[in-house]
PDB file of N, CA and C in Angstrom:
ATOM      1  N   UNK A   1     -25.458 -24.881  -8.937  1.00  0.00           N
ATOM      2  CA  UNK A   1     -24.027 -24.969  -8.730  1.00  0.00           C
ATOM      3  C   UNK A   1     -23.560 -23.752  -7.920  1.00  0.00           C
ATOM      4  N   UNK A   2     -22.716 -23.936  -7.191  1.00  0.00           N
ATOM      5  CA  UNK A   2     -22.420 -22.923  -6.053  1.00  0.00           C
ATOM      6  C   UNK A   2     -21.379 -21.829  -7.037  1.00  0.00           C
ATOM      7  N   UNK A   3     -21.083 -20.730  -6.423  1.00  0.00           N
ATOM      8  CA  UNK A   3     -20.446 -19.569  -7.207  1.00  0.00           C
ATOM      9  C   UNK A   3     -19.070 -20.082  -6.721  1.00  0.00           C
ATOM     10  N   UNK A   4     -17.821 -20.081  -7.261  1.00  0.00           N
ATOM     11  CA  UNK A   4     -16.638 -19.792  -6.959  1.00  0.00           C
ATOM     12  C   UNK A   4     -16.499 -18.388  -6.380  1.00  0.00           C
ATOM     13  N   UNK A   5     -16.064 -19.189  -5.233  1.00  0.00           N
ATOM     14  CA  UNK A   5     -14.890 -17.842  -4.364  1.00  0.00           C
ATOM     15  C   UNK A   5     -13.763 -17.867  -4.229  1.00  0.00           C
ATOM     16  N   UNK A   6     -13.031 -18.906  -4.864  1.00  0.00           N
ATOM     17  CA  UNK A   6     -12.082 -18.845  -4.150  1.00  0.00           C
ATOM     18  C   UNK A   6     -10.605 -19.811  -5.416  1.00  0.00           C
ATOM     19  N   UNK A   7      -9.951 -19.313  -6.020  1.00  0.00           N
ATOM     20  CA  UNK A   7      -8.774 -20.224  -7.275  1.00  0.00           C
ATOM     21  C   UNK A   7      -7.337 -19.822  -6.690  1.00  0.00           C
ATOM     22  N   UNK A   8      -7.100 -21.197  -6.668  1.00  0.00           N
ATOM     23  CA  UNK A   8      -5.813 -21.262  -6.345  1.00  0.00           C
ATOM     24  C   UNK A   8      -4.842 -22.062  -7.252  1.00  0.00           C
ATOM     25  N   UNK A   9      -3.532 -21.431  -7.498  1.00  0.00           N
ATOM     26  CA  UNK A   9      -2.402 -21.784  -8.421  1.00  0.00           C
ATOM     27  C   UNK A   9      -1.143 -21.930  -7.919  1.00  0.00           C
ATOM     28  N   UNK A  10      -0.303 -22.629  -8.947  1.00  0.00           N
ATOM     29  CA  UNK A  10       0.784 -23.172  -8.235  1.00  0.00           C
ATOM     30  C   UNK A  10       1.611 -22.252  -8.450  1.00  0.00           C
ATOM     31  N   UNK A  11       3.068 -22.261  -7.984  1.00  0.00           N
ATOM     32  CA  UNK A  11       4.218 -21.281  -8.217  1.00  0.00           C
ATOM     33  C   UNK A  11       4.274 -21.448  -9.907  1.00  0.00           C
ATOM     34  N   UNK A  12       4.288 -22.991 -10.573  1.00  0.00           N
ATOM     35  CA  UNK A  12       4.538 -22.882 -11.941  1.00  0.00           C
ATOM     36  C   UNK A  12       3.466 -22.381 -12.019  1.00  0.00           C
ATOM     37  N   UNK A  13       2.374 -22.114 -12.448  1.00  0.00           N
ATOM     38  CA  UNK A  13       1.214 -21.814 -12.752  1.00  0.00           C
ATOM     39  C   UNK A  13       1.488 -20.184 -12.928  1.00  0.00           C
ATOM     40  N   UNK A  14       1.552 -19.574 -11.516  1.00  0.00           N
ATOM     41  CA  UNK A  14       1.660 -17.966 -11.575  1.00  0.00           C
ATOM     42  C   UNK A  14       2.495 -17.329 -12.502  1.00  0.00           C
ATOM     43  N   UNK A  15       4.035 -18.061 -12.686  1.00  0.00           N
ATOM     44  CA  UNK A  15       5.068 -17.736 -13.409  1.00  0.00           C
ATOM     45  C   UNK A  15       4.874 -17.955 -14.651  1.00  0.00           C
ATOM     46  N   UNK A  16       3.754 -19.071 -15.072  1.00  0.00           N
ATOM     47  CA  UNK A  16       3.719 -18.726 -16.563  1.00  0.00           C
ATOM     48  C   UNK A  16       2.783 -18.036 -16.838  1.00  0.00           C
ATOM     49  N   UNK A  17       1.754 -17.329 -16.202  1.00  0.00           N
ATOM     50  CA  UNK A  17       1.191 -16.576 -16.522  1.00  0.00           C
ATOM     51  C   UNK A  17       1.462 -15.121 -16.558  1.00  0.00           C
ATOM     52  N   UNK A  18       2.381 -15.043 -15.548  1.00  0.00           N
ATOM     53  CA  UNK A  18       3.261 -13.828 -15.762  1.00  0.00           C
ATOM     54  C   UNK A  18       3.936 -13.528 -16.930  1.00  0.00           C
ATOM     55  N   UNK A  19       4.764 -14.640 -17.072  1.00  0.00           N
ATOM     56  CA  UNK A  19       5.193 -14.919 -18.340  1.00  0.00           C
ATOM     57  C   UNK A  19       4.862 -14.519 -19.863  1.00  0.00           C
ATOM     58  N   UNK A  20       3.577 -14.875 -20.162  1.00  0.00           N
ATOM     59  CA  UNK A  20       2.313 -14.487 -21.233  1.00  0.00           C
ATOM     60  C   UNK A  20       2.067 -13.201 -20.770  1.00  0.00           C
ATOM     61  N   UNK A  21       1.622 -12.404 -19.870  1.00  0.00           N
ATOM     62  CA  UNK A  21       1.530 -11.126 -19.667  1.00  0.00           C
ATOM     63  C   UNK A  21       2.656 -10.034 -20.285  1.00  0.00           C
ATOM     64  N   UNK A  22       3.442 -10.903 -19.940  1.00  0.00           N
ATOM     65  CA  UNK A  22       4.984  -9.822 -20.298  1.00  0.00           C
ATOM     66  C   UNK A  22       5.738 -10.034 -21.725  1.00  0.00           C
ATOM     67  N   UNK A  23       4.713 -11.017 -22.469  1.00  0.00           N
ATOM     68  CA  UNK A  23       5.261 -11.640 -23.453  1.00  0.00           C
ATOM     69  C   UNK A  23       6.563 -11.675 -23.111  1.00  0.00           C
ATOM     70  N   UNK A  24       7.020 -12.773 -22.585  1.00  0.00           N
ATOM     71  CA  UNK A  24       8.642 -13.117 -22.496  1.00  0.00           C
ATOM     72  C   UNK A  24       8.452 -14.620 -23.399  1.00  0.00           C
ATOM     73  N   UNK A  25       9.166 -15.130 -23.753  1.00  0.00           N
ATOM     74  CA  UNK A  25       9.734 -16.099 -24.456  1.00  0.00           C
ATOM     75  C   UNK A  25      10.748 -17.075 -24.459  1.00  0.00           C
ATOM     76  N   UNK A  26      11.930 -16.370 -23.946  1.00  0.00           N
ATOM     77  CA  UNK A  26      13.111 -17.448 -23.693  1.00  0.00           C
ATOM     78  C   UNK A  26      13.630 -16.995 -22.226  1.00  0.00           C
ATOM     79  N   UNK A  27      14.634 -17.948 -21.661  1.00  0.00           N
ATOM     80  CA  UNK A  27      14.708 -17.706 -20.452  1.00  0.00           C
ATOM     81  C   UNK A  27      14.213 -18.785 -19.696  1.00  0.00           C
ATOM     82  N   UNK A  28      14.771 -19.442 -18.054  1.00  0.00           N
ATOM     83  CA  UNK A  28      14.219 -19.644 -17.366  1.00  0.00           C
ATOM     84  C   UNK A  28      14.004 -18.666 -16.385  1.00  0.00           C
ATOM     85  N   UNK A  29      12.970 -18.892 -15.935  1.00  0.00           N
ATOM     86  CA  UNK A  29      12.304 -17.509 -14.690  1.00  0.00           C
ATOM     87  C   UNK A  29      11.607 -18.222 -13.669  1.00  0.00           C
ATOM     88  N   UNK A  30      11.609 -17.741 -12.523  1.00  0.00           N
ATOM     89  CA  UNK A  30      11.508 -17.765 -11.319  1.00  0.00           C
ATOM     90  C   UNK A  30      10.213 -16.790 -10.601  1.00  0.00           C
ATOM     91  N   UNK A  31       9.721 -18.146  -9.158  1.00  0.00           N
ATOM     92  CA  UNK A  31       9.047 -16.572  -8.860  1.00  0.00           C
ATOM     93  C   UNK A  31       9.481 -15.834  -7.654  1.00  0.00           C
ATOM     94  N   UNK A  32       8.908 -14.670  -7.805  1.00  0.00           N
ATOM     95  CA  UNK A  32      10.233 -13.856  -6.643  1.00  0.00           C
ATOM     96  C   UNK A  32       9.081 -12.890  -6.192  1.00  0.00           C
ATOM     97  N   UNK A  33       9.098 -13.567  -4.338  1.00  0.00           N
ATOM     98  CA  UNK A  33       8.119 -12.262  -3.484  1.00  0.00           C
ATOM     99  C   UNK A  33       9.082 -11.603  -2.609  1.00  0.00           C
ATOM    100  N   UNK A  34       8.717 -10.282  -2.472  1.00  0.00           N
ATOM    101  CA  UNK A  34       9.521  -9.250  -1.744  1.00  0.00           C
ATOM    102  C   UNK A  34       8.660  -9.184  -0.413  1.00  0.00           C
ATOM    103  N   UNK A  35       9.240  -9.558   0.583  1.00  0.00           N
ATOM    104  CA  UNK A  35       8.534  -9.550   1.616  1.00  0.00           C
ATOM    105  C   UNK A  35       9.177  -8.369   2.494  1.00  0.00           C
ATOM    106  N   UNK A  36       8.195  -7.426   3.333  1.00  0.00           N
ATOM    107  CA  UNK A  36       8.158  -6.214   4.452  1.00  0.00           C
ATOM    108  C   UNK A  36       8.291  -7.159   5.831  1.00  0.00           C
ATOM    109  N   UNK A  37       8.704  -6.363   7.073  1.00  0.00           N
ATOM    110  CA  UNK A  37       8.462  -7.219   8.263  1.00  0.00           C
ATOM    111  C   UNK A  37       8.210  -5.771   8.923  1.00  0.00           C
ATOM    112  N   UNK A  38       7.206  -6.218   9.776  1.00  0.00           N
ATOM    113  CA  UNK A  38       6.641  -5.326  11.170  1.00  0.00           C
ATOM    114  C   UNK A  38       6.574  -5.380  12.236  1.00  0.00           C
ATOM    115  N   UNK A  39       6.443  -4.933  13.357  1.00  0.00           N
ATOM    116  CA  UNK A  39       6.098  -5.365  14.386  1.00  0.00           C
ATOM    117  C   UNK A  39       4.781  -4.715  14.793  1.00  0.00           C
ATOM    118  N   UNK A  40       4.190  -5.653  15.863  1.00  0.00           N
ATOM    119  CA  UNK A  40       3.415  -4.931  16.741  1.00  0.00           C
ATOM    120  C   UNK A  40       2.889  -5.570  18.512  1.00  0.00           C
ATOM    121  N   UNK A  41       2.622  -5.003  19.246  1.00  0.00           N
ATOM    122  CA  UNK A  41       2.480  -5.369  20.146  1.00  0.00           C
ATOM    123  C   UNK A  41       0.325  -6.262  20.177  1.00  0.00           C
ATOM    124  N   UNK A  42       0.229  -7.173  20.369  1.00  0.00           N
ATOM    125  CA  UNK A  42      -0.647  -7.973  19.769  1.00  0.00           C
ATOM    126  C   UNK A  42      -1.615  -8.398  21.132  1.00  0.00           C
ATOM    127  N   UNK A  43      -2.643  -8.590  20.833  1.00  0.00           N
ATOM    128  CA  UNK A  43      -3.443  -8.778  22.791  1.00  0.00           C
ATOM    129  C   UNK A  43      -4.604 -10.277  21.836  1.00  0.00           C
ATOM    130  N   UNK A  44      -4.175 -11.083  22.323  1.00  0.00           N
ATOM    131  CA  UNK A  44      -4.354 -12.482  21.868  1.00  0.00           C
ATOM    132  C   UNK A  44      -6.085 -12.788  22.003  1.00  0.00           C
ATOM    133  N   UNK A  45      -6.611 -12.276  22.878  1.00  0.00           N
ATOM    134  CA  UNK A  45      -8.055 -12.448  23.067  1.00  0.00           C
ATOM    135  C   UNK A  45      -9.051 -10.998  23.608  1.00  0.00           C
ATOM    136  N   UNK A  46     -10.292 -10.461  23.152  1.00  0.00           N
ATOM    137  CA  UNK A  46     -10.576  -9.479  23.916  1.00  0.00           C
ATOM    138  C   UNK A  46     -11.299  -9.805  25.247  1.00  0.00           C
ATOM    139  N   UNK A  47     -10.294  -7.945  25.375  1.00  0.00           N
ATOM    140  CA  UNK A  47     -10.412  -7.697  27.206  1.00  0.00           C
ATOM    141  C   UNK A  47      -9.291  -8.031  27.747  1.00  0.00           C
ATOM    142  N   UNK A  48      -8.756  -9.403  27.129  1.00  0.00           N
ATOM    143  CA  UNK A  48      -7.407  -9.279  27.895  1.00  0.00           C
ATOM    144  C   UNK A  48      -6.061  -8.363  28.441  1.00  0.00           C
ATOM    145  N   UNK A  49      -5.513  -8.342  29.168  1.00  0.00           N
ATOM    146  CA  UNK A  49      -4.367  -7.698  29.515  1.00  0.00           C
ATOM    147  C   UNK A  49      -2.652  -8.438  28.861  1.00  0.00           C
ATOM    148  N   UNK A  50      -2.831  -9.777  28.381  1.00  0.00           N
ATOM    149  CA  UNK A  50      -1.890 -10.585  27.755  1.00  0.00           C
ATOM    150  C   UNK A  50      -1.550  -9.926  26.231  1.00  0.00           C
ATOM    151  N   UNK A  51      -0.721  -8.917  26.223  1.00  0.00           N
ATOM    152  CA  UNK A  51      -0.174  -8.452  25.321  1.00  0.00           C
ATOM    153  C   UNK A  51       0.896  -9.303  24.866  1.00  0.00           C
ATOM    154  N   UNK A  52       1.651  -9.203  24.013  1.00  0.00           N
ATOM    155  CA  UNK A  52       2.820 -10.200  23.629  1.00  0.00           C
ATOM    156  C   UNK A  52       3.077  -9.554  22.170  1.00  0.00           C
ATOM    157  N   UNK A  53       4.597  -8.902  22.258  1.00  0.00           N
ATOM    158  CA  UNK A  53       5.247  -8.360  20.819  1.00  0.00           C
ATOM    159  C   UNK A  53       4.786  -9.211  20.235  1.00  0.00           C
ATOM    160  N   UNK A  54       4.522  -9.138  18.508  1.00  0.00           N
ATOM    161  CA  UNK A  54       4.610 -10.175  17.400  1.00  0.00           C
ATOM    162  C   UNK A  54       5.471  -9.186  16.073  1.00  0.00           C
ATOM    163  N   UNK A  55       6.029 -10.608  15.449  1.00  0.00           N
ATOM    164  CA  UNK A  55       6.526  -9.996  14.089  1.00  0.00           C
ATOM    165  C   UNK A  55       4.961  -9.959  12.879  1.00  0.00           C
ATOM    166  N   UNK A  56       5.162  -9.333  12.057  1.00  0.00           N
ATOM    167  CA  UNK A  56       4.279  -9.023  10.951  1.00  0.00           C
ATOM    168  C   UNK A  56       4.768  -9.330   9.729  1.00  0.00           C
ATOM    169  N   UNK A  57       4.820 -10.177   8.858  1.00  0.00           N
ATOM    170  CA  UNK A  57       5.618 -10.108   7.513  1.00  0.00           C
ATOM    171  C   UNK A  57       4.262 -10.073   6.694  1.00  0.00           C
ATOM    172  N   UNK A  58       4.750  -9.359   5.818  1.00  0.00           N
ATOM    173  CA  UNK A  58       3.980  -8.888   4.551  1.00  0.00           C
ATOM    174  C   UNK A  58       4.373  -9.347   3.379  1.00  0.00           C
ATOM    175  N   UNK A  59       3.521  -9.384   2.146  1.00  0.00           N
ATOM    176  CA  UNK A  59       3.694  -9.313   1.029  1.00  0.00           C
ATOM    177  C   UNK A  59       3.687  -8.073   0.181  1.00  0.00           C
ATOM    178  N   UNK A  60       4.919  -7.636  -0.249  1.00  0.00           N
ATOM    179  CA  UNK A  60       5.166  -6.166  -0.251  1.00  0.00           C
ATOM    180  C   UNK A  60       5.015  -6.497  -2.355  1.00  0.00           C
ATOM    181  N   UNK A  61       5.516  -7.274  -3.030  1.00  0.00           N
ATOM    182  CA  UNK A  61       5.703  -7.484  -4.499  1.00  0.00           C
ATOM    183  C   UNK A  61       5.945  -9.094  -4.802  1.00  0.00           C
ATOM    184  N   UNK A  62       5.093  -9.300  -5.681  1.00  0.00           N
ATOM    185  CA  UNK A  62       5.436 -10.733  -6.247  1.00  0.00           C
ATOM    186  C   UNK A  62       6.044 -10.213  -7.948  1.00  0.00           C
ATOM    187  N   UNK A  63       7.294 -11.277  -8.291  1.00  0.00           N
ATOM    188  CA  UNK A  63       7.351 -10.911  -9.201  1.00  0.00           C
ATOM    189  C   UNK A  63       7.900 -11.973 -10.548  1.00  0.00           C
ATOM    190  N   UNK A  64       9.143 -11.793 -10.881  1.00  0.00           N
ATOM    191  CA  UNK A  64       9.883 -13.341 -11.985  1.00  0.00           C
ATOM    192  C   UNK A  64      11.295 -12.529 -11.662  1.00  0.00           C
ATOM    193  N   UNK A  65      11.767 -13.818 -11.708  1.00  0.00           N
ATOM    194  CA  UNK A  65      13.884 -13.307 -11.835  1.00  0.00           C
ATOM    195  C   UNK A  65      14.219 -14.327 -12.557  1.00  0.00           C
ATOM    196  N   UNK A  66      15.212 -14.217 -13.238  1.00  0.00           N
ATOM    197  CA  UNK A  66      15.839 -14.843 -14.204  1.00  0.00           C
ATOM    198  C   UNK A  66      16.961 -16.538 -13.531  1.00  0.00           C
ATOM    199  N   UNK A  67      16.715 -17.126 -13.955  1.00  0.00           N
ATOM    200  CA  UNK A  67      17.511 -18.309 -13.037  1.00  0.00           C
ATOM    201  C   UNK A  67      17.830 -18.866 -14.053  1.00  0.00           C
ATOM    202  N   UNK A  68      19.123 -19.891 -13.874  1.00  0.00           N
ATOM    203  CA  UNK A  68      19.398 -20.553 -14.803  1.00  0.00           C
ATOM    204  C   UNK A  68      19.249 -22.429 -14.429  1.00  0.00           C
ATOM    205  N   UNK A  69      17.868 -22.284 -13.467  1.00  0.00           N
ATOM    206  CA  UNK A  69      17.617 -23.923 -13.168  1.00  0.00           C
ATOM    207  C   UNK A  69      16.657 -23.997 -12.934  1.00  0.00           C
ATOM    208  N   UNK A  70      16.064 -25.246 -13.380  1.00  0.00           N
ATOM    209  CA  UNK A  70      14.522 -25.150 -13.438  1.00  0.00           C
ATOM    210  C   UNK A  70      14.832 -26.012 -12.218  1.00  0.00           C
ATOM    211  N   UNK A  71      13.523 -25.642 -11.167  1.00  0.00           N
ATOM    212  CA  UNK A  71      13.178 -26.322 -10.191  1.00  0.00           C
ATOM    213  C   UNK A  71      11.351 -26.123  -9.749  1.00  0.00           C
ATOM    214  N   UNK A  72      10.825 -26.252  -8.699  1.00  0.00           N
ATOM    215  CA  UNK A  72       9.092 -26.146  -8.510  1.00  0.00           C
ATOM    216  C   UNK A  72       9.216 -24.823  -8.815  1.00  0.00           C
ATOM    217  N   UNK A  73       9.681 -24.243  -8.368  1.00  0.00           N
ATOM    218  CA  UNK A  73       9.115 -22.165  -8.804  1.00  0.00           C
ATOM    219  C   UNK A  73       9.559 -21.765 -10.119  1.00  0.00           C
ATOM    220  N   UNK A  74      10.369 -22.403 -10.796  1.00  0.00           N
ATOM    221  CA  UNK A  74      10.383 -21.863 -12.225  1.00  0.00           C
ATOM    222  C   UNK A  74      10.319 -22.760 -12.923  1.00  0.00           C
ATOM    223  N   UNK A  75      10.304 -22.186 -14.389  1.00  0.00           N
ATOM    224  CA  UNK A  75       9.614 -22.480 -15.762  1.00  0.00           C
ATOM    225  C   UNK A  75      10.458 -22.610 -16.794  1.00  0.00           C
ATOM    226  N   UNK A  76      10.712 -22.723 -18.008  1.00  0.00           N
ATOM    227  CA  UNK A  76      11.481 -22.040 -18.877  1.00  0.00           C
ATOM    228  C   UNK A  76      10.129 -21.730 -19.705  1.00  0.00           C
ATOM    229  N   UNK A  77      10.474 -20.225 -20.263  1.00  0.00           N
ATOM    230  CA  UNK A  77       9.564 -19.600 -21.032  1.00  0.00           C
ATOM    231  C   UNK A  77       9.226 -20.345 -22.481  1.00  0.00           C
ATOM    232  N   UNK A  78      10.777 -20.579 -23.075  1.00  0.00           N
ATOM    233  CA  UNK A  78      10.057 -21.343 -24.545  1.00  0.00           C
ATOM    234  C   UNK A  78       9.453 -22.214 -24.343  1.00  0.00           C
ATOM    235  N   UNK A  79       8.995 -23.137 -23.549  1.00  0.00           N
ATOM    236  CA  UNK A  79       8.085 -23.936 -23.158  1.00  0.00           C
ATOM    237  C   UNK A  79       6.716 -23.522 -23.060  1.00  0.00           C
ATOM    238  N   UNK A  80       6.748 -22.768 -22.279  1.00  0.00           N
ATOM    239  CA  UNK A  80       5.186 -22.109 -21.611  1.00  0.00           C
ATOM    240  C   UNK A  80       4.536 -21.198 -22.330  1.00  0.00           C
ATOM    241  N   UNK A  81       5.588 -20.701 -23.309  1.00  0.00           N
ATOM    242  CA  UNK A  81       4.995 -19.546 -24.100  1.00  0.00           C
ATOM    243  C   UNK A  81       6.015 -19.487 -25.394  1.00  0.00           C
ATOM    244  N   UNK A  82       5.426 -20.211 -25.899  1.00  0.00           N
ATOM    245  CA  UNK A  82       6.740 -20.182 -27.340  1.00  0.00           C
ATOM    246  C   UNK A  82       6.602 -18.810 -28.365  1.00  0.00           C
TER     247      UNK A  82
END
């Protein structure tokens, strides 16, 4: 059987596991990434001379915020973690 490299989860998924980490309990919560933006000047192939600005966005913090509606990114905690 081949090794896993590679698990992937959903927005509900992350948030309730956050959730259990932080022992939270009641509440609906949300998930919330803080994104950075950069620039840089970018050369598309090597050797080339075809430079071309680009933006950069980052993932600076993923985290939970408090909402009062459940939708795909949030949860309610007494559910997920009673």
């Amino acid at each position: 059987m081949a090794e896993t490299t590679q698990m992937l989860f959903s927005h509900k998924e992350v948030v309730t596991a956050l959730l259990k980490d932080q022992n939270i309990h009641e509440g609906i919560w949300m998930l919330s990434i803080q994104f950075g933006m950069g620039a840089a000047n970018v050369n598309q192939s090597e050797g080339s001379t075809d430079i071309k600005p680009a933006a950069i966005i980052t993932v600076l913090k993923i985290g939970l915020q408090r909402t009062e509606d459940l939708n795909d990114l949030s949860v309610d905690a007494a559910l997920v973690n009673p």
